[in-house]
Protein backbone atom coordinates (compact mmCIF):
# COMPACT_ATOMS: atom_id res chain seq x y z
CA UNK A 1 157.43 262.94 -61.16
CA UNK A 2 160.46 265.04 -62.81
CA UNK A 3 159.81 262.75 -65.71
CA UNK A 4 156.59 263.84 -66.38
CA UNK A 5 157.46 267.13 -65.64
CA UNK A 6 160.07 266.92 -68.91
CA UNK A 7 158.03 265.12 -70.90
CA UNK A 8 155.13 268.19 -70.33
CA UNK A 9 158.04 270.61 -71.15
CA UNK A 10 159.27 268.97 -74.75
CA UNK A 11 155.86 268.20 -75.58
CA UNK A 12 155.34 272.18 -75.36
CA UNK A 13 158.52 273.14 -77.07
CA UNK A 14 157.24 270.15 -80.11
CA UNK A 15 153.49 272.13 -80.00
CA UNK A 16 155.20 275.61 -80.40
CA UNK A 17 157.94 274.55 -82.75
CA UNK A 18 155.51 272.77 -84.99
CA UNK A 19 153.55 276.40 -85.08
CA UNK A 20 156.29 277.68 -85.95
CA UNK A 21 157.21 275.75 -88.78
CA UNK A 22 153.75 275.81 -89.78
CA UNK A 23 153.12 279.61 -90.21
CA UNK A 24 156.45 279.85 -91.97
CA UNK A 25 155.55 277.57 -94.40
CA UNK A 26 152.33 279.43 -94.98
CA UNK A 27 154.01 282.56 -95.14
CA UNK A 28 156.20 281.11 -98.11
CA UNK A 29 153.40 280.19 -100.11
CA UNK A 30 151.77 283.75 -99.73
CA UNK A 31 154.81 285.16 -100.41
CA UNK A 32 155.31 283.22 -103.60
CA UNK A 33 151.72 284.02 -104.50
CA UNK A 34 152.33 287.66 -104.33
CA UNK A 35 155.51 287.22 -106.17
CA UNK A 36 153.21 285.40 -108.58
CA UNK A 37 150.82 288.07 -109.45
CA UNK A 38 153.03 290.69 -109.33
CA UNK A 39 155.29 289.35 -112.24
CA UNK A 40 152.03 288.69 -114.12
CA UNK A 41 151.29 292.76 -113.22
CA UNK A 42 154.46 293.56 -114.58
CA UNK A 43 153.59 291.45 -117.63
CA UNK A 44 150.20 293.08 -118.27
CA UNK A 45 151.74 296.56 -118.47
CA UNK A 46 154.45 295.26 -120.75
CA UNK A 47 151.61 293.58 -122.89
CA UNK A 48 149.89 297.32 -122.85
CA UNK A 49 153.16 299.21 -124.10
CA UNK A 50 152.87 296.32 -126.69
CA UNK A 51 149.63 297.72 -127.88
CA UNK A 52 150.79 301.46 -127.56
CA UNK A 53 153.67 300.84 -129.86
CA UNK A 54 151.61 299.00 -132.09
CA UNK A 55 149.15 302.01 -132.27
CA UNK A 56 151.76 305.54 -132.19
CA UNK A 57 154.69 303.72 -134.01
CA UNK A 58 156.67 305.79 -136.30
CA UNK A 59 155.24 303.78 -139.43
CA UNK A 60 151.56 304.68 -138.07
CA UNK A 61 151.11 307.85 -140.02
CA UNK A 62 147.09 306.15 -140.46
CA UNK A 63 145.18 304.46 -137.58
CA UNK A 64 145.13 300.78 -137.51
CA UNK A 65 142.40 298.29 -137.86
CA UNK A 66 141.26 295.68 -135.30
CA UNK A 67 144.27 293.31 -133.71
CA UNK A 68 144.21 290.40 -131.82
CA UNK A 69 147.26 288.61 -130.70
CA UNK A 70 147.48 285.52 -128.41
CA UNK A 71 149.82 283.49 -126.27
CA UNK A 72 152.58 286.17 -127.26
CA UNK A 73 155.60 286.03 -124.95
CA UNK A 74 158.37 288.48 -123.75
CA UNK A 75 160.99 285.73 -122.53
CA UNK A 76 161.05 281.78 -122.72
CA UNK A 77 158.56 280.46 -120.03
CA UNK A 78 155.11 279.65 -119.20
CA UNK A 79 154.36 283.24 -119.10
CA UNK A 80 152.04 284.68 -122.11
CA UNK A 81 150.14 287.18 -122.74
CA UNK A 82 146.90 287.97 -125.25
CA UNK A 83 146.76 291.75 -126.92
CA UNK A 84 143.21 293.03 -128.43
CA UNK A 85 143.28 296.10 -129.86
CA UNK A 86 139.78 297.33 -131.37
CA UNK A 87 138.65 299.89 -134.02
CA UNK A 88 139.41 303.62 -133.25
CA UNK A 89 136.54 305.33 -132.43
CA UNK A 90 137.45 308.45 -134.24
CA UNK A 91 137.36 312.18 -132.56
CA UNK A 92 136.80 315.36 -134.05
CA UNK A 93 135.53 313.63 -137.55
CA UNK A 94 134.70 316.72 -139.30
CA UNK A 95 138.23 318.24 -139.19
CA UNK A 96 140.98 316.43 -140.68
CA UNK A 97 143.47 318.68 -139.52
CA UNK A 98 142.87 317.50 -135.59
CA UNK A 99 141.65 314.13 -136.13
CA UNK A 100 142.21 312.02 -132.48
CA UNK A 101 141.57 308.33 -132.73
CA UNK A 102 140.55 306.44 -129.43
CA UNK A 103 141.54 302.63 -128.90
CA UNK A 104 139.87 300.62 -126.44
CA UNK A 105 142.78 297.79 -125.61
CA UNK A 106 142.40 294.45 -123.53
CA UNK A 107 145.80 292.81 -121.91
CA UNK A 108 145.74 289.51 -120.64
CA UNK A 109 148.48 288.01 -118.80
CA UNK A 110 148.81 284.73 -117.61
CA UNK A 111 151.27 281.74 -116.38
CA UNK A 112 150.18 278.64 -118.13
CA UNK A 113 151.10 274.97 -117.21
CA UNK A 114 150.32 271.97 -118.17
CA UNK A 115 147.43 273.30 -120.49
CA UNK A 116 145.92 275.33 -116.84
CA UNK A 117 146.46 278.40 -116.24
CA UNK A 118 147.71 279.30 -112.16
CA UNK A 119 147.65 283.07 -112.42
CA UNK A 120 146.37 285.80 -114.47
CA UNK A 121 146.08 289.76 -114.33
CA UNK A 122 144.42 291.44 -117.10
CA UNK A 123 143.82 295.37 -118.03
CA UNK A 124 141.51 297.60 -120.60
CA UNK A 125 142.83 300.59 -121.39
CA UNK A 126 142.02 303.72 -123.80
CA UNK A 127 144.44 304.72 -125.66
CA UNK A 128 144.38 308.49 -127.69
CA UNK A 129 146.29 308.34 -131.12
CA UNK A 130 146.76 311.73 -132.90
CA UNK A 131 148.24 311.09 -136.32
CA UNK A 132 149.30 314.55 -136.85
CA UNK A 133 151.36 314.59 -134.10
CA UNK A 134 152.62 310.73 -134.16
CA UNK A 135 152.00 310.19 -130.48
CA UNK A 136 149.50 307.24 -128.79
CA UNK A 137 148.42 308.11 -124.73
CA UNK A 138 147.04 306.56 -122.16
CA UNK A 139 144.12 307.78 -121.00
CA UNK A 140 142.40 305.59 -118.88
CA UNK A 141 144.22 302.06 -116.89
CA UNK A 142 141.22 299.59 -115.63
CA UNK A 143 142.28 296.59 -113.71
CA UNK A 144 139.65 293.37 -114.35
């Protein structure tokens, strides 16, 4: 009888400890998931600045012309990232003094192995470029 009592007892412990483990495991894999997409956040925004100094650099005294750049990267990896910039839409045409230029830019970030991609995070943003006063600014963030 105490036998089977111990045997009920380390069978629990083996249920609850194999929970345990379980949820723990699954926790790691969410955790690396959200470690994941956060670095391909990170990498997004850093593809955007891309595009802003591309568009308000201090050679840009003119707007530039459509741009599309893919499977650029920041560091060695499997990380890359795909810039579109498209043609100004221009503001305030009729006076040259005050011209504004409007870019609508696309950021696409993703981790790429093996020829598939695991994660991706991509933005379109508007950016305002006033040649007069050498400065790009972001107006508007949209997360796809």
């Amino acid at each position: 009888m105490a036998l089977l009592v111990v045997l009920f007892i380390v069978m629990g412990i083996t249920l609850f400890s194999m929970a345990y483990v379980a949820r723990c495991d699954s926790e790691l894999v969410c955790a690396k998931n959200m470690a994941l997409r956060m670095r391909m956040d990170y990498l997004a925004q850093s593809a955007l600045q891309h595009g802003k100094a591309l568009i308000g650099g201090p050679a840009n005294s003119s707007p530039i012309g459509y741009s599309q750049q893919v499977g650029l990267q920041l560091e060695a990896g499997d990380d890359y990232y795909d810039l579109t910039i498209s043609d100004p839409m221009v503001l305030n045409p009729g006076d040259p003094n005050i011209s504004q230029y409007v870019y609508q830019v696309q950021c696409s970030a993703y981790k790429q192995a093996g020829g598939q991609v695991s994660a991706r995070s991509e933005l379109d943003a508007q950016i305002r470029f006033t040649p007069s006063e050498g400065t790009a600014l972001l107006e508007s963030i949209r997360r796809n």
